[in-house]
Protein backbone atom coordinates (compact mmCIF):
# COMPACT_ATOMS: atom_id res chain seq x y z
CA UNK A 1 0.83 17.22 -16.13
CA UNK A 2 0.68 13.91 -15.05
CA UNK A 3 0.93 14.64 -11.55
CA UNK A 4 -2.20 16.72 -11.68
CA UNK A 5 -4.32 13.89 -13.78
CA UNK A 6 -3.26 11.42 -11.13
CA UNK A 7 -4.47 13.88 -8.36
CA UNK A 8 -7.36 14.59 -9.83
CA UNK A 9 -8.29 10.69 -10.52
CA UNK A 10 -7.38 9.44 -7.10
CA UNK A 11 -9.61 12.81 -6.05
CA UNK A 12 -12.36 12.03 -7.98
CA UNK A 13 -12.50 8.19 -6.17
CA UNK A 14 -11.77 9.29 -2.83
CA UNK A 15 -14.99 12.00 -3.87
CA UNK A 16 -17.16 9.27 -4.77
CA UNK A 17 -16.47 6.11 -2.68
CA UNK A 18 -15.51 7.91 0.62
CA UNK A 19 -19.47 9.94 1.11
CA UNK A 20 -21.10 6.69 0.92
CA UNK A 21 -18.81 4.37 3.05
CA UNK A 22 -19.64 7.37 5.94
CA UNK A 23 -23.35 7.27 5.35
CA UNK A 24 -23.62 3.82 6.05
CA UNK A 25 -21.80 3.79 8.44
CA UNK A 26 -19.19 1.09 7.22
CA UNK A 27 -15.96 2.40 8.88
CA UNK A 28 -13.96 -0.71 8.79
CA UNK A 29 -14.01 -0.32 4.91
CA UNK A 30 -13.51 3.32 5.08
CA UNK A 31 -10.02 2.04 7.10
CA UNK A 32 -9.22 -0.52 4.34
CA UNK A 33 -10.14 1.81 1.88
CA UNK A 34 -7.90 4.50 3.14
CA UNK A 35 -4.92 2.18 3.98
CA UNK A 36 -4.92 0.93 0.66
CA UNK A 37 -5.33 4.24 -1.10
CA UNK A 38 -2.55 5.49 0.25
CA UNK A 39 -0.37 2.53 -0.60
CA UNK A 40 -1.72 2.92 -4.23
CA UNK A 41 -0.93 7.13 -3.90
CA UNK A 42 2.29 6.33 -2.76
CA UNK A 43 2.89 3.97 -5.12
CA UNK A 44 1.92 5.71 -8.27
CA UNK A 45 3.40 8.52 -7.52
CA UNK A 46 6.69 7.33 -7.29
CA UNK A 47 6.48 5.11 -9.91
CA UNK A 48 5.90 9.18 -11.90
CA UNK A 49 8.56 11.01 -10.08
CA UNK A 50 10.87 7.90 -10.51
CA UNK A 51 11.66 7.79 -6.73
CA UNK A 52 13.21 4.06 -5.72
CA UNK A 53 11.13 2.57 -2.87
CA UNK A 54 12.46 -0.90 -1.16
CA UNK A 55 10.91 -4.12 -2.16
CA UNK A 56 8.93 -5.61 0.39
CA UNK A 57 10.43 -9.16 -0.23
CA UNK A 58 13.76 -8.14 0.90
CA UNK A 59 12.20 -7.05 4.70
CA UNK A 60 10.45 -10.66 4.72
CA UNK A 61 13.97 -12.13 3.69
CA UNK A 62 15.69 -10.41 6.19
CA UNK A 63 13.45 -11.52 8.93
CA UNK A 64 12.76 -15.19 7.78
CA UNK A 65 16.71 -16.25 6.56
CA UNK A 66 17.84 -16.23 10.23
CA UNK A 67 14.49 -18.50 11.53
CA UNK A 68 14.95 -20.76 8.37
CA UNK A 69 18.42 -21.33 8.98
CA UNK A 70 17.67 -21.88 12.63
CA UNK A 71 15.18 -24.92 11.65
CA UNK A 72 17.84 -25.98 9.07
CA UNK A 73 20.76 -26.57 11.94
CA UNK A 74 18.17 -27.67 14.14
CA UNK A 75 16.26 -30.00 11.85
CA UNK A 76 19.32 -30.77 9.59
């Protein structure tokens, strides 16, 4: 049941925000817009169906340690 109400809510914004982005013509808005509906679809949804996603601080962690150690033996 609570799959359907969030359907029908992130249906019912898509409905009424998506109409009048087109009609004036504001497509980089209709791209944000979309992007970050679908992160907050995504999201919500598997916060319902209790589905694990990674955290996004752990890919900027994984990327950054190496570089910060770099400085650190370089600087250090």
């Amino acid at each position: 049941m609570i799959i359907f109400g969030l359907t029908v809510l992130f249906l019912a914004i898509i409905a009424f925000q998506v109409p009048t982005l087109i009609k004036k013509q504001m497509w980089r808005d209709l791209i944000s817009f979309s992007v970050l509906m679908v992160v907050g679809i995504v999201l919500s949804f598997s916060i319902v169906l209790d589905i694990s996603l990674p955290n996004p601080l752990q890919f900027i962690a994984a990327v950054f340690t190496p570089v910060t150690q770099y400085f650190d033996n370089l600087f250090g």
